[in-house]
C-alpha atoms as a PDB file:
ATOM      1  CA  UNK A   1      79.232  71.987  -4.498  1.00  0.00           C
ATOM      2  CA  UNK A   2      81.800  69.037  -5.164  1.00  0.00           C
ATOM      3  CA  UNK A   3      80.965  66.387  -3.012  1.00  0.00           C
ATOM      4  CA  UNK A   4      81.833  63.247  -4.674  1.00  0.00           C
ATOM      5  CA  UNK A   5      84.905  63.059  -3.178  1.00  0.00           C
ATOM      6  CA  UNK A   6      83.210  62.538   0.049  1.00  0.00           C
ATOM      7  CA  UNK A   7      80.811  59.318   2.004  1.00  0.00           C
ATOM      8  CA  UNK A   8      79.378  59.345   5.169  1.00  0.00           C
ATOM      9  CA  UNK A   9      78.964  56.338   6.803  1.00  0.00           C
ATOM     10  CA  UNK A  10      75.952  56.812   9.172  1.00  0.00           C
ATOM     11  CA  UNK A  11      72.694  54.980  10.272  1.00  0.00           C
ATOM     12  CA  UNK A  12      69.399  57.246  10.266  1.00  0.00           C
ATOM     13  CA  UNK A  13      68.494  56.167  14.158  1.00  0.00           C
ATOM     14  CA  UNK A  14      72.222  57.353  15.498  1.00  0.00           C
ATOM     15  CA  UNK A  15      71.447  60.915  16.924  1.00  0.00           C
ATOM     16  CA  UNK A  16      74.889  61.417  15.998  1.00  0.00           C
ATOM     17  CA  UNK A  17      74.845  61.059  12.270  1.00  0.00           C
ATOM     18  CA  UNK A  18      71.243  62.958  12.636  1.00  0.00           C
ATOM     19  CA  UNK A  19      73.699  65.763  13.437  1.00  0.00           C
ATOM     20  CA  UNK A  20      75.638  65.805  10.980  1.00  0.00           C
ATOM     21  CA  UNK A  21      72.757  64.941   8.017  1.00  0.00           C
ATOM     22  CA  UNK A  22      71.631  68.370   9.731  1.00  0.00           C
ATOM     23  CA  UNK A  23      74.560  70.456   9.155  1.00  0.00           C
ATOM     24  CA  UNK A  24      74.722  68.703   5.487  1.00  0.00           C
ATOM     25  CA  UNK A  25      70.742  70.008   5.048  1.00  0.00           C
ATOM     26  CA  UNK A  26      71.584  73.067   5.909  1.00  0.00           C
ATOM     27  CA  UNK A  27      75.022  73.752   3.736  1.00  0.00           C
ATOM     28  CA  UNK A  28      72.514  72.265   0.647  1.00  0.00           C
ATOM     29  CA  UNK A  29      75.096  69.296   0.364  1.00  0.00           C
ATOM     30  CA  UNK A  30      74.354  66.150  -1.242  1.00  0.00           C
ATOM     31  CA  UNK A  31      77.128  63.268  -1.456  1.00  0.00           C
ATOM     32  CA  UNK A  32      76.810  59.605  -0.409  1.00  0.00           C
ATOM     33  CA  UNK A  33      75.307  58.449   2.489  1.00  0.00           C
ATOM     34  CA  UNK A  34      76.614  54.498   3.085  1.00  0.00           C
ATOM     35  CA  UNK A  35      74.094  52.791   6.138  1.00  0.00           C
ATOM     36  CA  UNK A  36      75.981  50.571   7.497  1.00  0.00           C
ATOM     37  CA  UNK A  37      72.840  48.722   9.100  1.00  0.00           C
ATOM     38  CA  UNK A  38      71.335  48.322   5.550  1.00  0.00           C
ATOM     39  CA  UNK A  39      74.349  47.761   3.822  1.00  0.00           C
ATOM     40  CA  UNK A  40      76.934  45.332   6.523  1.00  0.00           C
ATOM     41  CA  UNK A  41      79.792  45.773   3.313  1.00  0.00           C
ATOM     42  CA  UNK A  42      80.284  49.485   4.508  1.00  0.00           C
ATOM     43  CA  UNK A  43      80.119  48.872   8.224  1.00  0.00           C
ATOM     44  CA  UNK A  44      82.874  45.993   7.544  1.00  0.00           C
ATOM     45  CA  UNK A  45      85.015  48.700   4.934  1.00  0.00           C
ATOM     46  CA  UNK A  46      84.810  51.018   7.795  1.00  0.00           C
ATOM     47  CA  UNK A  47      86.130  48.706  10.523  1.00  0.00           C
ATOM     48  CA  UNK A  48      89.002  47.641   7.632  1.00  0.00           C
ATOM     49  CA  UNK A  49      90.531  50.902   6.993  1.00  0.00           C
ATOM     50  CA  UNK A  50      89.794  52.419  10.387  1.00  0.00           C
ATOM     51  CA  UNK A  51      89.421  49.135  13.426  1.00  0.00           C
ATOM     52  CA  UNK A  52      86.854  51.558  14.569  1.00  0.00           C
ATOM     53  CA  UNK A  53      82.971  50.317  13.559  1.00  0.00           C
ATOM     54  CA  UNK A  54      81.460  53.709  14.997  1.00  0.00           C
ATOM     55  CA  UNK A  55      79.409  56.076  12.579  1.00  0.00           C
ATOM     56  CA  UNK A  56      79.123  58.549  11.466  1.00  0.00           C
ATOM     57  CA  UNK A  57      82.709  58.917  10.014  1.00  0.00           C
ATOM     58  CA  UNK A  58      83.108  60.187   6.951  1.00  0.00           C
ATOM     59  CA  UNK A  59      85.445  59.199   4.199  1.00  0.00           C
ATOM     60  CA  UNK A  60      87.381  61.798   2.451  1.00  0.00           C
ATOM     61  CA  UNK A  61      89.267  60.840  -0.916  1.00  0.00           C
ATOM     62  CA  UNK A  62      92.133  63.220  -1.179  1.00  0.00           C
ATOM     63  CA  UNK A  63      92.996  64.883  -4.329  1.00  0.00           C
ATOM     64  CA  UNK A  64      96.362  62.484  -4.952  1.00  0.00           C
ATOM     65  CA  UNK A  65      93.910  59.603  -4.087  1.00  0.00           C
ATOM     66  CA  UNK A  66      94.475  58.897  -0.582  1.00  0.00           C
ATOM     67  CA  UNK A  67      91.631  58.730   1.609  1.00  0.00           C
ATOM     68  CA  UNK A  68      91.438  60.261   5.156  1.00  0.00           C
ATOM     69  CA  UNK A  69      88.796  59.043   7.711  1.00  0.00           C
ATOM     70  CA  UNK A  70      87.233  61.710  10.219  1.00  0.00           C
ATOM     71  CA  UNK A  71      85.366  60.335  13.101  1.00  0.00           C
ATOM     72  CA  UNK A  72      83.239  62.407  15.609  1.00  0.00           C
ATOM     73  CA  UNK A  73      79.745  64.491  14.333  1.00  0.00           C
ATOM     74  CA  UNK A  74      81.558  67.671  15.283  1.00  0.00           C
ATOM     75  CA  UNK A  75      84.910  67.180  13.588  1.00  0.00           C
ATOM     76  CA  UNK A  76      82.660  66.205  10.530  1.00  0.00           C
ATOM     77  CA  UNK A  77      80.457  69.374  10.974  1.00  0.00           C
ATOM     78  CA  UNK A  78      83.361  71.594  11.541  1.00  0.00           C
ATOM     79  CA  UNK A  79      85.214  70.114   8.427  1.00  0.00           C
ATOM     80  CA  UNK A  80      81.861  70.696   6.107  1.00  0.00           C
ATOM     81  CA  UNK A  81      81.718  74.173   7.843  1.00  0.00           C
ATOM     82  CA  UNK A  82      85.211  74.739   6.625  1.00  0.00           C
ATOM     83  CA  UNK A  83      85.045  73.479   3.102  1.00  0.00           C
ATOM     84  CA  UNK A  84      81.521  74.281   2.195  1.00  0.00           C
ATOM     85  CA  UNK A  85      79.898  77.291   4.426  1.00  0.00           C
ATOM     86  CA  UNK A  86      80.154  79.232   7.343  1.00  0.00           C
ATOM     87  CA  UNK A  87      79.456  77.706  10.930  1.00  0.00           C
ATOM     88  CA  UNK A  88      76.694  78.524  12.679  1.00  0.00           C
ATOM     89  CA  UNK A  89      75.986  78.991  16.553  1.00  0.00           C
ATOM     90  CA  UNK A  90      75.302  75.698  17.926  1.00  0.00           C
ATOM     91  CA  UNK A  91      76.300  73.530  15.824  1.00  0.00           C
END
């Protein structure tokens, strides 16, 4: 699938973004994961554009080159769900 349109901004410890690295496991999606505890450039890019600094969000680059920021693992897993698969119960 197309993914390089799409960055998650995440941190492996946040049970949060564990959720959504979940959902992305089991849809067989790969795109870019940006720490933002490793890497304090994408925590600072993600407080720029949205004056939030919470993860994970994930960045979506439209196709006329906008980008769109979507906050909240379920919004995320629902939008994935959408795009790239079915949901499934309990997500």
């Amino acid at each position: 699938m197309k993914t390089d349109h799409l960055a998650l901004y995440m941190f492996a410890a946040c049970p949060y973004c564990q959720r959504v690295l979940h959902a992305l496991a089991r849809l067989a999606l790969d795109l870019e994961l940006r720490d933002v505890r490793i890497h304090p450039e994408y925590r600072q890019e993600l407080v720029g554009a949205t004056g939030r600094g919470t993860v994970p969000c994930l960045r979506i680059e439209e196709d006329d080159g906008s980008v769109r920021w979507l906050h909240e693992s379920l919004d995320i897993i629902a939008f994935l769900d959408k795009h790239f698969g079915t949901a499934t119960a309990g997500e």
